[in-house]
PDB file of N, CA and C in Angstrom:
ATOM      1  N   UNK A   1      95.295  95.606 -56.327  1.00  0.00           N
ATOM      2  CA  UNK A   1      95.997  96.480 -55.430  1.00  0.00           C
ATOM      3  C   UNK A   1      97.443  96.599 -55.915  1.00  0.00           C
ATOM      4  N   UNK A   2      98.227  97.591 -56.261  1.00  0.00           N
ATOM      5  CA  UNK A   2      99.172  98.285 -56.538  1.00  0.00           C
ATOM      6  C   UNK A   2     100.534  97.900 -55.109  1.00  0.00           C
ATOM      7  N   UNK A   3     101.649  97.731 -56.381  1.00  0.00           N
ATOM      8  CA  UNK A   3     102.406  96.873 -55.138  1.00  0.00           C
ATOM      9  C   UNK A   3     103.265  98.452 -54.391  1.00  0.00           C
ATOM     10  N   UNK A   4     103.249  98.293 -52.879  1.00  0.00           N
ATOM     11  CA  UNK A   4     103.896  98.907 -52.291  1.00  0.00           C
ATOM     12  C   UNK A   4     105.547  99.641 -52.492  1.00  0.00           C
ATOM     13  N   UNK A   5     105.808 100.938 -52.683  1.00  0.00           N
ATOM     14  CA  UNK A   5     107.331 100.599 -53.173  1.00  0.00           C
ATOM     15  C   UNK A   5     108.295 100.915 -51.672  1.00  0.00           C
ATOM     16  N   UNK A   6     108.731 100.120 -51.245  1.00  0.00           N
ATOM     17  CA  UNK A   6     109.871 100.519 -50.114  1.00  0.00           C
ATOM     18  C   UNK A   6     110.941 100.874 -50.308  1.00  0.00           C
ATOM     19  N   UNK A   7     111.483 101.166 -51.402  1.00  0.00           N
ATOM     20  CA  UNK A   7     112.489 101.548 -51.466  1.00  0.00           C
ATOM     21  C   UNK A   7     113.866 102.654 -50.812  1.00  0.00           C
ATOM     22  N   UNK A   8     112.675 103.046 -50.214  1.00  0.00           N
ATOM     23  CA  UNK A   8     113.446 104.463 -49.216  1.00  0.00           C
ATOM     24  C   UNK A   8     113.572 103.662 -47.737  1.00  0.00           C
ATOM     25  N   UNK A   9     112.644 103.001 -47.814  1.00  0.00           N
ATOM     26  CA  UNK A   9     112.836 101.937 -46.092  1.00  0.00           C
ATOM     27  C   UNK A   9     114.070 101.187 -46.304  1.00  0.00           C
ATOM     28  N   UNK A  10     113.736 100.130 -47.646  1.00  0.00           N
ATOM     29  CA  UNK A  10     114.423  99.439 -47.201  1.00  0.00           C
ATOM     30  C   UNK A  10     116.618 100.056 -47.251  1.00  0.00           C
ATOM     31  N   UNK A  11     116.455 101.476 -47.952  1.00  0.00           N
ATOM     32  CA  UNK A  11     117.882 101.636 -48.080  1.00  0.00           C
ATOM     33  C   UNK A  11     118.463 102.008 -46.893  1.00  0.00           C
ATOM     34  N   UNK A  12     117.608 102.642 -46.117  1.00  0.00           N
ATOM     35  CA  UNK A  12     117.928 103.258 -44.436  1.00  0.00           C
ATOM     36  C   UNK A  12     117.993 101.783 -43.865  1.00  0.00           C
ATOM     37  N   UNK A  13     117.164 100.641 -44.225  1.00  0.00           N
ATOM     38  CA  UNK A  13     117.358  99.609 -43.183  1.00  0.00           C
ATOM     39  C   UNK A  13     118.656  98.806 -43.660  1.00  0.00           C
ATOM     40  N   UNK A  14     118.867  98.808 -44.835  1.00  0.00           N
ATOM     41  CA  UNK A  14     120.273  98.268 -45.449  1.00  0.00           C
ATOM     42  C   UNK A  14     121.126  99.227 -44.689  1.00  0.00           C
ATOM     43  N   UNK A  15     121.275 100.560 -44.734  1.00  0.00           N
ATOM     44  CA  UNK A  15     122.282 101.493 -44.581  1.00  0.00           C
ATOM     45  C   UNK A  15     122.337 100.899 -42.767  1.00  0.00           C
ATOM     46  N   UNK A  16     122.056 100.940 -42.413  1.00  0.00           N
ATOM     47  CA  UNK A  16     122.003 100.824 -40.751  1.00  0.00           C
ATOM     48  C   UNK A  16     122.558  99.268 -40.178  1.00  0.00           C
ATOM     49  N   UNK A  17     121.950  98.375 -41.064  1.00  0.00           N
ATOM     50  CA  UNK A  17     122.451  96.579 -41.354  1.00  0.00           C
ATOM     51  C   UNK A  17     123.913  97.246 -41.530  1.00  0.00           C
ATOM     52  N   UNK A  18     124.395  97.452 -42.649  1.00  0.00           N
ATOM     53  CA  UNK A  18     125.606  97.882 -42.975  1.00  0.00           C
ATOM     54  C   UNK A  18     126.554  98.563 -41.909  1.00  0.00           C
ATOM     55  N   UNK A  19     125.960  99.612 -41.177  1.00  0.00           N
ATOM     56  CA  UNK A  19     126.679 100.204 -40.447  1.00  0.00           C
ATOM     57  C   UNK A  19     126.920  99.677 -39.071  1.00  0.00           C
ATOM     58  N   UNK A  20     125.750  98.776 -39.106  1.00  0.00           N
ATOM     59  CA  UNK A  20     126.362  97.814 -37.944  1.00  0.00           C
ATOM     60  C   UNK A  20     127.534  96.619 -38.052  1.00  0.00           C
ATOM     61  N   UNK A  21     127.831  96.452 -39.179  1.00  0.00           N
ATOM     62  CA  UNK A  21     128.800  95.238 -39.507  1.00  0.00           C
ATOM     63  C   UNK A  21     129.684  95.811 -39.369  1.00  0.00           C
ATOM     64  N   UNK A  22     129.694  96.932 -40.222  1.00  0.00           N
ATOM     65  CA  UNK A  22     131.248  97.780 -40.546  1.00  0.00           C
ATOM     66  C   UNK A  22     131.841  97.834 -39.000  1.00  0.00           C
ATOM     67  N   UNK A  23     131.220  98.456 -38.241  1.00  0.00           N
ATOM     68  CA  UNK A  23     131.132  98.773 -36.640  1.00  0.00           C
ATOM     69  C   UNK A  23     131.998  97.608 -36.030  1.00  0.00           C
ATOM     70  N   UNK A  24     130.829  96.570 -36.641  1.00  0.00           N
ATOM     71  CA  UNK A  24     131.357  95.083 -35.425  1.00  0.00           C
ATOM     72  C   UNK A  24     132.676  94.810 -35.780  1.00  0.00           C
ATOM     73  N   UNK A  25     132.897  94.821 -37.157  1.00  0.00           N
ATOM     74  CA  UNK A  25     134.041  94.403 -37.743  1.00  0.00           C
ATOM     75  C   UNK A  25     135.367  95.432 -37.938  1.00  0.00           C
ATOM     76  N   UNK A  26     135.080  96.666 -37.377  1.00  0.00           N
ATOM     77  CA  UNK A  26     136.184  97.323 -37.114  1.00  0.00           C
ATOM     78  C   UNK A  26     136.761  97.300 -35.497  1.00  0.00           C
ATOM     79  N   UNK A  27     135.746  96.840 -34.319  1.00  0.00           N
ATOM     80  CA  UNK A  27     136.136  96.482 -33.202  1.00  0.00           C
ATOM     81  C   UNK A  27     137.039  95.140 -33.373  1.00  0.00           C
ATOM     82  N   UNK A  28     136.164  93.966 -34.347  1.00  0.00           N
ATOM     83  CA  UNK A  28     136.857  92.565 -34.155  1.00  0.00           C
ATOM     84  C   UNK A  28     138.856  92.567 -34.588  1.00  0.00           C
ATOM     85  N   UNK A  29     138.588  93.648 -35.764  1.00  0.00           N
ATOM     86  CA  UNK A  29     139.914  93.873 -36.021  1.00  0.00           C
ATOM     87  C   UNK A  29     140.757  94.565 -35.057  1.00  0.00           C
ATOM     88  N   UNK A  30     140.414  95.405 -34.534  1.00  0.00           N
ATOM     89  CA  UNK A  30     141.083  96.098 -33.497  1.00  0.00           C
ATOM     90  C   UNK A  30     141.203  95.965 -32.261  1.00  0.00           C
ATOM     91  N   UNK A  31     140.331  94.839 -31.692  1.00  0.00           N
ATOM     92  CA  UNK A  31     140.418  94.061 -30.355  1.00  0.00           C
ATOM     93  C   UNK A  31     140.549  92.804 -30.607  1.00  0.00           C
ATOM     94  N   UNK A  32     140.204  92.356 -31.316  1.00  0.00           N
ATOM     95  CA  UNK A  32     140.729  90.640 -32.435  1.00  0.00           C
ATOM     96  C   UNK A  32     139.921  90.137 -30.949  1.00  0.00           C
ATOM     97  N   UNK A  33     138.930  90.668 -30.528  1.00  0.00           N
ATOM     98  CA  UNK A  33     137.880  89.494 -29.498  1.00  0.00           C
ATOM     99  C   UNK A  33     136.606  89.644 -29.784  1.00  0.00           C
ATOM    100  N   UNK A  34     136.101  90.360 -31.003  1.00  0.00           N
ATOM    101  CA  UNK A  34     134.535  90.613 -31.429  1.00  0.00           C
ATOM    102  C   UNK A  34     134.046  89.480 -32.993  1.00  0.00           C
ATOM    103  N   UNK A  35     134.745  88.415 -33.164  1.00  0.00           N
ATOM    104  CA  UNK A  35     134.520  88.440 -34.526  1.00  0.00           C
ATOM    105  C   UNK A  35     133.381  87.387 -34.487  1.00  0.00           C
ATOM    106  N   UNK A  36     132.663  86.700 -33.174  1.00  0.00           N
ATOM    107  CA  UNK A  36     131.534  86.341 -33.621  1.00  0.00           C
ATOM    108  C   UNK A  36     130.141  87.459 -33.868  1.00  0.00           C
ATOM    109  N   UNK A  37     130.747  88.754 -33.259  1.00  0.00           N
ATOM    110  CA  UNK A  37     129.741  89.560 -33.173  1.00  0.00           C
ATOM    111  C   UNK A  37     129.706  90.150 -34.947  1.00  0.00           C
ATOM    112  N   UNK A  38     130.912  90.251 -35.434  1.00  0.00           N
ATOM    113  CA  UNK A  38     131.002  90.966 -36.933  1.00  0.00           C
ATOM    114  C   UNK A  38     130.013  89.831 -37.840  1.00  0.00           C
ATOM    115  N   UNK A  39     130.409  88.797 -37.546  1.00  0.00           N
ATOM    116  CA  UNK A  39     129.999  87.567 -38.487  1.00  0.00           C
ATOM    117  C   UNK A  39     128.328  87.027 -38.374  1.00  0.00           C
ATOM    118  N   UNK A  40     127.925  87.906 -37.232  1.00  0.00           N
ATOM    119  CA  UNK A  40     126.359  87.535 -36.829  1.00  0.00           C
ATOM    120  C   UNK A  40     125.613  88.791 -37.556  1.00  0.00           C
ATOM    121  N   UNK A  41     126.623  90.116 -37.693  1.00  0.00           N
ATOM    122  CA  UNK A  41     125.933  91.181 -38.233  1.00  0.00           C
ATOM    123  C   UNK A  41     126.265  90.913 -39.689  1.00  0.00           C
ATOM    124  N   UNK A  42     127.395  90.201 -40.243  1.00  0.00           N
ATOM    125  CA  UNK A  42     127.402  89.863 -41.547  1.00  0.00           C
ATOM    126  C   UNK A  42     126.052  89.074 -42.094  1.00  0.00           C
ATOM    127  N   UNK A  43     126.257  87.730 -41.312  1.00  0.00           N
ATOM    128  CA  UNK A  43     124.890  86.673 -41.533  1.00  0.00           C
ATOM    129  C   UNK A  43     123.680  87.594 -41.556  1.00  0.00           C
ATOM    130  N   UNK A  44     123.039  88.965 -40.727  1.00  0.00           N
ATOM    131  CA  UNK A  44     121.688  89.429 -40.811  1.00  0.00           C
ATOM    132  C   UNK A  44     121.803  90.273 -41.822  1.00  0.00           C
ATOM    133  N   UNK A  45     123.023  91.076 -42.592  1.00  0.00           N
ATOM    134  CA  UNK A  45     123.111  91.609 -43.521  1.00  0.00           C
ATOM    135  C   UNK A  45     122.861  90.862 -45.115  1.00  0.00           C
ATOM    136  N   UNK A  46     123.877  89.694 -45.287  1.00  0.00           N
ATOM    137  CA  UNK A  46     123.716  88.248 -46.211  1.00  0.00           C
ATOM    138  C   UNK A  46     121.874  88.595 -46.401  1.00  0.00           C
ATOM    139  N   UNK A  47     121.337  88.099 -45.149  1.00  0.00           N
ATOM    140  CA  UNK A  47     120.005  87.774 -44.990  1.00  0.00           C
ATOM    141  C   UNK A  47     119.246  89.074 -45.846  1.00  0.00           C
ATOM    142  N   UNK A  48     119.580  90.205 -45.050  1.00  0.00           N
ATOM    143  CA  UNK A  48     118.606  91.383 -45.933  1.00  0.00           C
ATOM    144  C   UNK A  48     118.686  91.508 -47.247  1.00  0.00           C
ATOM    145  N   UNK A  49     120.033  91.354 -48.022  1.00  0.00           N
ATOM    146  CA  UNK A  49     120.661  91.974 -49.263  1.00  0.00           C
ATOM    147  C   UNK A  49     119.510  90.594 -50.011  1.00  0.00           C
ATOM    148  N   UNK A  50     119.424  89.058 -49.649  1.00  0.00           N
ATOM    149  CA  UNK A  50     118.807  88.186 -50.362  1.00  0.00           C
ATOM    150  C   UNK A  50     117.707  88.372 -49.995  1.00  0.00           C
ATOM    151  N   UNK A  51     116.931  88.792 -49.098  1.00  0.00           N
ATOM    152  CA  UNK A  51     115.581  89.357 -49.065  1.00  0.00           C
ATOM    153  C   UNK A  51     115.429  90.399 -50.295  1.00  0.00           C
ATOM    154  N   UNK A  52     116.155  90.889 -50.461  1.00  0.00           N
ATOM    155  CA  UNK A  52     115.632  92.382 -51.142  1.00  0.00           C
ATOM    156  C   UNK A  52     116.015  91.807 -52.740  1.00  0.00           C
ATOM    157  N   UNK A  53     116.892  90.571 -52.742  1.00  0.00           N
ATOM    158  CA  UNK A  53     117.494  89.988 -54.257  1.00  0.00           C
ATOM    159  C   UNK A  53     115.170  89.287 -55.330  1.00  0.00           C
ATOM    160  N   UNK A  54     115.425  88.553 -53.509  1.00  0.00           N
ATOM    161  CA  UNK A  54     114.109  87.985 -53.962  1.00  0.00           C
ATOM    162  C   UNK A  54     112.720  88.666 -54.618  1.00  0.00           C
ATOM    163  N   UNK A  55     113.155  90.078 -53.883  1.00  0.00           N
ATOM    164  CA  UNK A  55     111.546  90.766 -54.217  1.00  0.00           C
ATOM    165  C   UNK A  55     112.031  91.801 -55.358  1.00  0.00           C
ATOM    166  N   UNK A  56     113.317  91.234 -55.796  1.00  0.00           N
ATOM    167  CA  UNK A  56     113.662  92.235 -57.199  1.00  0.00           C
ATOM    168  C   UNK A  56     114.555  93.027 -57.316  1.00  0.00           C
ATOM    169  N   UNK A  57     115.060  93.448 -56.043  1.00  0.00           N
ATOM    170  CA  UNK A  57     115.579  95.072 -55.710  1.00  0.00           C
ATOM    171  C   UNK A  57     117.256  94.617 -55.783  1.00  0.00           C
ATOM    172  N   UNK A  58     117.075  95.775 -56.135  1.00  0.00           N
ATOM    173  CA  UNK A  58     119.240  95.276 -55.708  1.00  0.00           C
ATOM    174  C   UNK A  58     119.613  96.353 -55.034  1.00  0.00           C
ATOM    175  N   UNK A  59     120.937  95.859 -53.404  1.00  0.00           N
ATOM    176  CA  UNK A  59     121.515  96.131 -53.076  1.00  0.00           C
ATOM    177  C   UNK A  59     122.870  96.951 -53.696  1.00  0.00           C
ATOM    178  N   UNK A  60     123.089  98.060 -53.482  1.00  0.00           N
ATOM    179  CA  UNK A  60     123.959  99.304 -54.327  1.00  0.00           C
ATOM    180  C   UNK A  60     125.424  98.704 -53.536  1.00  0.00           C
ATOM    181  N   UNK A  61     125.539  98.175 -52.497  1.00  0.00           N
ATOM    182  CA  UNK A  61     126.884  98.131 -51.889  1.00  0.00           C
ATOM    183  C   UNK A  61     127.398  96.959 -51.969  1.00  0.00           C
ATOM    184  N   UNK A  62     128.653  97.114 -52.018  1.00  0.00           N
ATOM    185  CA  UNK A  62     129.551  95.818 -51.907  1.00  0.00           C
ATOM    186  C   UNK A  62     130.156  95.753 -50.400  1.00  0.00           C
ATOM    187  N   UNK A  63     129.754  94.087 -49.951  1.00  0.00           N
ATOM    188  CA  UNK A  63     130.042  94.061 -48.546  1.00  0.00           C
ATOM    189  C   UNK A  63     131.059  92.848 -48.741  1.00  0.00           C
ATOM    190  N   UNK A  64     131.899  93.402 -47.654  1.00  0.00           N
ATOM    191  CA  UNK A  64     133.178  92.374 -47.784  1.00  0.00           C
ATOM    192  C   UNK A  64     133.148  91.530 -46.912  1.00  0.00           C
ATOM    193  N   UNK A  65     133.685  90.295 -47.058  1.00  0.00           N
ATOM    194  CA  UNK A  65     133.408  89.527 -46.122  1.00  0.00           C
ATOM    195  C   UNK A  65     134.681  89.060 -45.196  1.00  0.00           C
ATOM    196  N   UNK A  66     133.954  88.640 -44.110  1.00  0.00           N
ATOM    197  CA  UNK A  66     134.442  88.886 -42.408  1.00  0.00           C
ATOM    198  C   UNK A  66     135.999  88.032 -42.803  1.00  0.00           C
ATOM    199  N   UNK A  67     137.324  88.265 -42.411  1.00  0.00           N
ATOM    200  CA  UNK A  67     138.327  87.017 -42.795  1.00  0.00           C
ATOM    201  C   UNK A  67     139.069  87.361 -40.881  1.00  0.00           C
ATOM    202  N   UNK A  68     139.440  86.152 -40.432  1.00  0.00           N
ATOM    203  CA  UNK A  68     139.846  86.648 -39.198  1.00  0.00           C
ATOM    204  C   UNK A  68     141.487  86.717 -39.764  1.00  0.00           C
ATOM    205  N   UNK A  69     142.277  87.145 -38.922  1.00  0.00           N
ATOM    206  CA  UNK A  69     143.440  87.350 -38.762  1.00  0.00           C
ATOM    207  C   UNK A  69     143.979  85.633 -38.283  1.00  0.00           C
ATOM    208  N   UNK A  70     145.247  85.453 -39.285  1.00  0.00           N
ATOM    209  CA  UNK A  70     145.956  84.338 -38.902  1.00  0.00           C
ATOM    210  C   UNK A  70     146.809  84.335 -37.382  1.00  0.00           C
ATOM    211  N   UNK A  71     146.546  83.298 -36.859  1.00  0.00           N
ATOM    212  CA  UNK A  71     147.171  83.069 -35.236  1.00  0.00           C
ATOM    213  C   UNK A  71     148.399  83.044 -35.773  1.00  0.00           C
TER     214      UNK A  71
END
């Protein structure tokens, strides 16, 4: 059996992972009271990009990672 190609799934499900971080993490910056929410959508993003490392595929985007603002 011929392996499945997802490639069109999985870029809409990356693209959407993605657009939820960007999201969380432009509230955390701008209300500086969301940043466990940016850092939980970072961690499920982390998670997809090494899902998709494992089965071969590579992730096209560079995701930056969460830094809070110094008190």
């Amino acid at each position: 059996m011929g392996r499945l190609n997802n490639a069109p799934l999985d870029e809409i499900l990356f693209q959407e992972l993605q657009q939820r971080y960007m999201q969380a993490l432009t509230y955390a910056v701008r209300y500086d009271d969301r940043w466990e929410e940016a850092e939980r959508a970072f961690t499920q993003l982390q998670a997809f990009r090494e899902g998709l490392r494992k089965r071969g595929a590579e992730a096209a985007a560079v995701v930056p990672q969460p830094q809070r603002k110094a008190a």
